[in-house]
Each structure stands twice: as C-alpha cells, then as structure tokens.
C-alpha atoms as a PDB file:
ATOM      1  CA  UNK A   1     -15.418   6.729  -6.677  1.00  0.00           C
ATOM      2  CA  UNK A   2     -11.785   6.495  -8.378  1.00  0.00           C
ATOM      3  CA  UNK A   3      -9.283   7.667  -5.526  1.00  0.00           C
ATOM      4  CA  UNK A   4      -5.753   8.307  -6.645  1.00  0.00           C
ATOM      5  CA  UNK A   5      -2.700   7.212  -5.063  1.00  0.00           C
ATOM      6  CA  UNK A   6      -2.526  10.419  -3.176  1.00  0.00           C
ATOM      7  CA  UNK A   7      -6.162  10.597  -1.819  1.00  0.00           C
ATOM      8  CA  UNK A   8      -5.835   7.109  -0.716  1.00  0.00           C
ATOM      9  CA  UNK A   9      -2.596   7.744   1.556  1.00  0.00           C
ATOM     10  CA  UNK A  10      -4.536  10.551   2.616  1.00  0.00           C
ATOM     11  CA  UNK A  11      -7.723   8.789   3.632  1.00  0.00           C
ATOM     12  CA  UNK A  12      -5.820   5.703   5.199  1.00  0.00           C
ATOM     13  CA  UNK A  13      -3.683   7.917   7.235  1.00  0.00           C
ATOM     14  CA  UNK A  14      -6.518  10.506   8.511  1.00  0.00           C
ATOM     15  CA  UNK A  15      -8.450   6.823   9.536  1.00  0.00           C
ATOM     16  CA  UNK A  16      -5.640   5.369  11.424  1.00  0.00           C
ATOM     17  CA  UNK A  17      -4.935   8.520  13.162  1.00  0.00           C
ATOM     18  CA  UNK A  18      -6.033   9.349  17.450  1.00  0.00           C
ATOM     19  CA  UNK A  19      -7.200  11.889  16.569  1.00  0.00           C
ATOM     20  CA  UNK A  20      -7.633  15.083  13.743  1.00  0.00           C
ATOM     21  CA  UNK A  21      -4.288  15.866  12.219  1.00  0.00           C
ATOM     22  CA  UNK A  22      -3.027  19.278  10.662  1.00  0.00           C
ATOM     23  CA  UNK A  23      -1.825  18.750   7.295  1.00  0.00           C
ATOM     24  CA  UNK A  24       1.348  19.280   8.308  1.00  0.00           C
ATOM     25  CA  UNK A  25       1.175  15.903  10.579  1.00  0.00           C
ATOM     26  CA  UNK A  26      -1.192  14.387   8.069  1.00  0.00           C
ATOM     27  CA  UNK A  27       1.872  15.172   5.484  1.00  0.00           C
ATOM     28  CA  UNK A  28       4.397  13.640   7.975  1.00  0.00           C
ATOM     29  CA  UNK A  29       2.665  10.390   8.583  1.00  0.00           C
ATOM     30  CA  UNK A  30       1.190   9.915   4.573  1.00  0.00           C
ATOM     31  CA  UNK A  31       4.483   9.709   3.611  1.00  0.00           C
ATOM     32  CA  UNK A  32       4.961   6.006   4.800  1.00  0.00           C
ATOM     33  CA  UNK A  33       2.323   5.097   2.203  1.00  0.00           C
ATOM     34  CA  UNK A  34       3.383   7.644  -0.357  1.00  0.00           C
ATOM     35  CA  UNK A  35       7.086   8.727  -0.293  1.00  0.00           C
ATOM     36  CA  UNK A  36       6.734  11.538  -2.800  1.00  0.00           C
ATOM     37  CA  UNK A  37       3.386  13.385  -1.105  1.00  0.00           C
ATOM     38  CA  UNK A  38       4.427  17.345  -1.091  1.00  0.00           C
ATOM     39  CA  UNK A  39       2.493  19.944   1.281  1.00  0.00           C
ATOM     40  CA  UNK A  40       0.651  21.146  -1.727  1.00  0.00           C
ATOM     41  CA  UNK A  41      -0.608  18.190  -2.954  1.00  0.00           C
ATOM     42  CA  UNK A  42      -2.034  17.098   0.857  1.00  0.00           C
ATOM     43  CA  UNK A  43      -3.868  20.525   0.822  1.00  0.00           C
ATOM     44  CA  UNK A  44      -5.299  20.059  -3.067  1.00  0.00           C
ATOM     45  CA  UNK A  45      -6.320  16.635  -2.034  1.00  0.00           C
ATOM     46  CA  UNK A  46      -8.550  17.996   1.432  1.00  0.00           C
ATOM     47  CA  UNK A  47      -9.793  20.504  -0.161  1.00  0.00           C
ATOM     48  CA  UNK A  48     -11.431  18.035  -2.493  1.00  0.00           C
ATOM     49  CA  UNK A  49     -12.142  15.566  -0.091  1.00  0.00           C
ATOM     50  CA  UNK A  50     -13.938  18.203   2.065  1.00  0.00           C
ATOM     51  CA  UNK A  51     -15.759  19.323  -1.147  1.00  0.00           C
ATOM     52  CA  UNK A  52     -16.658  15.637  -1.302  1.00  0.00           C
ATOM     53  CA  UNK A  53     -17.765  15.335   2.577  1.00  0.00           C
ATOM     54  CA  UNK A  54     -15.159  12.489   2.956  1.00  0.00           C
ATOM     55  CA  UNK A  55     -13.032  14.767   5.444  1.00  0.00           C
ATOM     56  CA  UNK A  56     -14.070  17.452   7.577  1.00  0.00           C
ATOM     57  CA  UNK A  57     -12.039  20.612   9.347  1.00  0.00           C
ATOM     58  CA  UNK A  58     -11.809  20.683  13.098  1.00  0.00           C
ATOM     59  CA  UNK A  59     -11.285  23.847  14.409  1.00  0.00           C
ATOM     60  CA  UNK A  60      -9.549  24.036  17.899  1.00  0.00           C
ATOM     61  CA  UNK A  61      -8.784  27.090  19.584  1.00  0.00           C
ATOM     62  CA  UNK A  62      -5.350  28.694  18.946  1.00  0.00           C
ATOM     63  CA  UNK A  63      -4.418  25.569  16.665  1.00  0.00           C
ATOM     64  CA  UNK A  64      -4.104  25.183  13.218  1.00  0.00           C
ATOM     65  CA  UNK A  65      -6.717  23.470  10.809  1.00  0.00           C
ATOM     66  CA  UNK A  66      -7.076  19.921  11.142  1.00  0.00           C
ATOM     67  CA  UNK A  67      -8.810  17.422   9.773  1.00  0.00           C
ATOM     68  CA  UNK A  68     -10.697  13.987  10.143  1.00  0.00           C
ATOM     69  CA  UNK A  69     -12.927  11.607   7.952  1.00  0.00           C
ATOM     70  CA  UNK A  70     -16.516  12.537   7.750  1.00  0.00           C
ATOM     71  CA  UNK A  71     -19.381  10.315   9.370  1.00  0.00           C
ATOM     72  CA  UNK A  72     -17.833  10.114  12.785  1.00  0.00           C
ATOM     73  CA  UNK A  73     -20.942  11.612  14.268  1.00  0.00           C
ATOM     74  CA  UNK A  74     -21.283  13.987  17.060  1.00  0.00           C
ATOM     75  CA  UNK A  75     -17.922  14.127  19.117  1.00  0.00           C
ATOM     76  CA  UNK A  76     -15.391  15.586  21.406  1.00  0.00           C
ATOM     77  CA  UNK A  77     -11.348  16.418  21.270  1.00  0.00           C
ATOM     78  CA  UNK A  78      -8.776  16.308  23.784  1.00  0.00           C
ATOM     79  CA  UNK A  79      -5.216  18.364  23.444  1.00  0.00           C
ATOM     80  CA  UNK A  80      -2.430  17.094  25.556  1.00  0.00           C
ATOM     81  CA  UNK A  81      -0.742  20.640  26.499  1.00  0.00           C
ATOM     82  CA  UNK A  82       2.845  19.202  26.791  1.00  0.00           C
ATOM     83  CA  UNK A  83       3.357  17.377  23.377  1.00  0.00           C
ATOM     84  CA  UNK A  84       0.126  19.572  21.454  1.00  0.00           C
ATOM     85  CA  UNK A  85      -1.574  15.682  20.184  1.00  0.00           C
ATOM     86  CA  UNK A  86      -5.096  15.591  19.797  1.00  0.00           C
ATOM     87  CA  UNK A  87      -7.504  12.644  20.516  1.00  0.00           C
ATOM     88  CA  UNK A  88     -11.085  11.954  19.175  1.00  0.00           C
ATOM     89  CA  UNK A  89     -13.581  11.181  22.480  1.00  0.00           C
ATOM     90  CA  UNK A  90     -15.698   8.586  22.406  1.00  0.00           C
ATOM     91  CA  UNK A  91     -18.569   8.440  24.747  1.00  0.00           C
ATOM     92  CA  UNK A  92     -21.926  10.675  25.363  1.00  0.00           C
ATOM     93  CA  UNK A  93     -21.668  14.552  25.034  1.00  0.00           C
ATOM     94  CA  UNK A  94     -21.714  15.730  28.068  1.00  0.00           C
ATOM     95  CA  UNK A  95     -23.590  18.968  27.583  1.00  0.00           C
ATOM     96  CA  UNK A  96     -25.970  17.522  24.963  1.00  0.00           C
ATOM     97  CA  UNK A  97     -28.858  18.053  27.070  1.00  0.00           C
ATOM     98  CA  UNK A  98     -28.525  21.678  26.418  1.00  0.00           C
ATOM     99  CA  UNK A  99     -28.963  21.373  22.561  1.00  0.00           C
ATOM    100  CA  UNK A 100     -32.439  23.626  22.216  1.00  0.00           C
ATOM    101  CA  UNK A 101     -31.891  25.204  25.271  1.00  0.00           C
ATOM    102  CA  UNK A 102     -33.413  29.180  26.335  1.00  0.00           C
ATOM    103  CA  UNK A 103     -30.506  30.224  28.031  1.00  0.00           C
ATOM    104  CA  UNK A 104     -30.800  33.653  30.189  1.00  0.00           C
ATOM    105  CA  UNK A 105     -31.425  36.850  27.539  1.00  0.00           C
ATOM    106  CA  UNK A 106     -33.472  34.555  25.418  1.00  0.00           C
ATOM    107  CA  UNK A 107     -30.342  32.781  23.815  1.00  0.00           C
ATOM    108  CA  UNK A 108     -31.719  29.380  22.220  1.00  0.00           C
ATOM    109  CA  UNK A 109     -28.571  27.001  22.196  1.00  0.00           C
ATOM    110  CA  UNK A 110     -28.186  25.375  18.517  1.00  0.00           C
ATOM    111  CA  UNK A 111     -24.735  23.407  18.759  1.00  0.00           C
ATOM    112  CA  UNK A 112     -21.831  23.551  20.580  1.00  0.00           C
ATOM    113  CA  UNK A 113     -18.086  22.008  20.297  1.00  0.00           C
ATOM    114  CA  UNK A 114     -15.968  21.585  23.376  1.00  0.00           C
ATOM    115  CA  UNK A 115     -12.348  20.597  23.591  1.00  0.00           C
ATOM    116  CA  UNK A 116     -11.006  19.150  27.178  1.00  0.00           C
ATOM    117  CA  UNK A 117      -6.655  20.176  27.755  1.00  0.00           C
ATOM    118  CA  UNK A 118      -4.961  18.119  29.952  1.00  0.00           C
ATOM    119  CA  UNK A 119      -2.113  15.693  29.764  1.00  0.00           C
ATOM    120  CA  UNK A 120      -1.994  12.489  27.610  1.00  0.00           C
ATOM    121  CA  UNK A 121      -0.718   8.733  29.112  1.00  0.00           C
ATOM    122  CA  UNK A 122       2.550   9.324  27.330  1.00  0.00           C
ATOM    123  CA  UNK A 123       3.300  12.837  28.734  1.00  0.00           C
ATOM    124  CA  UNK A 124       1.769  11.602  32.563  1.00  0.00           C
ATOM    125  CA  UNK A 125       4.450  11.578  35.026  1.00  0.00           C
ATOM    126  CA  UNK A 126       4.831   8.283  36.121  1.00  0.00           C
ATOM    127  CA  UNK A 127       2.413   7.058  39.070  1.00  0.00           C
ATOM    128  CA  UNK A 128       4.704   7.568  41.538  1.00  0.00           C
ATOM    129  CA  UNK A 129       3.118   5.382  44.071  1.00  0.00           C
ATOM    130  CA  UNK A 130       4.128   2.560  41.621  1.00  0.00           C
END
C-alpha cells in the first residue's frame, strides 16, 4: 500500500516510540520527520490507519487516547506517575491463566487489560546507597 509522506512520519514515529503515544506526543515527535504535520492531519491519518488495522487505540484509565502499531500481540502498559510516559511490557501476562475463567456469580472471564503505575528509571531517585 501507497503511504504518504504524512502516514509514513506517523508510522515511523508510533514504531520507534516506548510506548503508545497520544496524538498530541505522536504530533510532537512526527515533526522531526515532517516539519509541517498539523494536529488535524495526525488525527485524519489514525483514523485511517486504525480503519486499516495498522494502528490501534490504547485506552488507559483517566488518560487520553493513544495509540500504537497493530500486530504487537497480547501486552501490558506501564505509566510513570511523575512525568505521565507510558511503556509497552514485554514478557508473559501475568493473569492470563484466568482467560475462560467462572469467576464467583457465574462471571466467565473473556479478556482483560491491566496497566501497572509506578515510577520510570528517569524519574527514580537516585540509589542512594550508590
């Protein structure tokens, strides 16, 4: 598929990225690539790539939209508190096992999404046994 200039900032920036971005951060760090990218052009361009399953929408509790490339596969998010970045987790789910689950009352677990909060390396104070 043709991708225009736009839509290939986009992409490349969402790939090199920690973690899922809001478009607001996605707009911030595309415009390295692309020095003329506006808001509503970034938001045209998702919607289109999500319409495409290139990108998909995180959703993280009191936080805005963000996004991510599509075919990451099952994963997890952590939110520094003090300077609000979010990472991608790699590893096994933790709480996978419960995928088909009868919880109590008959509740049959289908999926689940959980975000860890904490503090990143950069915002750690540092060790001060150092």
């Amino acid at each position: 598929m043709r991708r225009s200039p736009q839509q290939r900032a986009i992409l490349t920036t969402l790939a090199a990225a920690e973690g899922p971005l809001t478009a607001q951060e996605l707009l911030e760090r595309a415009r390295e690539l692309h020095p003329g990218l506006g808001l509503a052009t970034v938001y045209r361009n998702l919607a289109r790539l999500e319409s495409g399953s290139e990108v998909v929408t995180v959703h993280l509790p009191q936080d805005a939209v963000r996004y991510e490339p599509a075919g990451r596969g099952h994963h997890h998010h952590f939110r520094c508190v003090r300077c609000k970045t979010v990472f991608e987790l790699a590893g096994a789910c933790p709480v996978a096992m419960l995928e088909g689950a009868t919880l109590p009352g008959g509740l049959t677990v289908l999926g689940h999404e959980l975000t860890f909060y904490g503090v990143c390396a950069s915002c750690s104070p540092a060790d001060a046994s150092a």
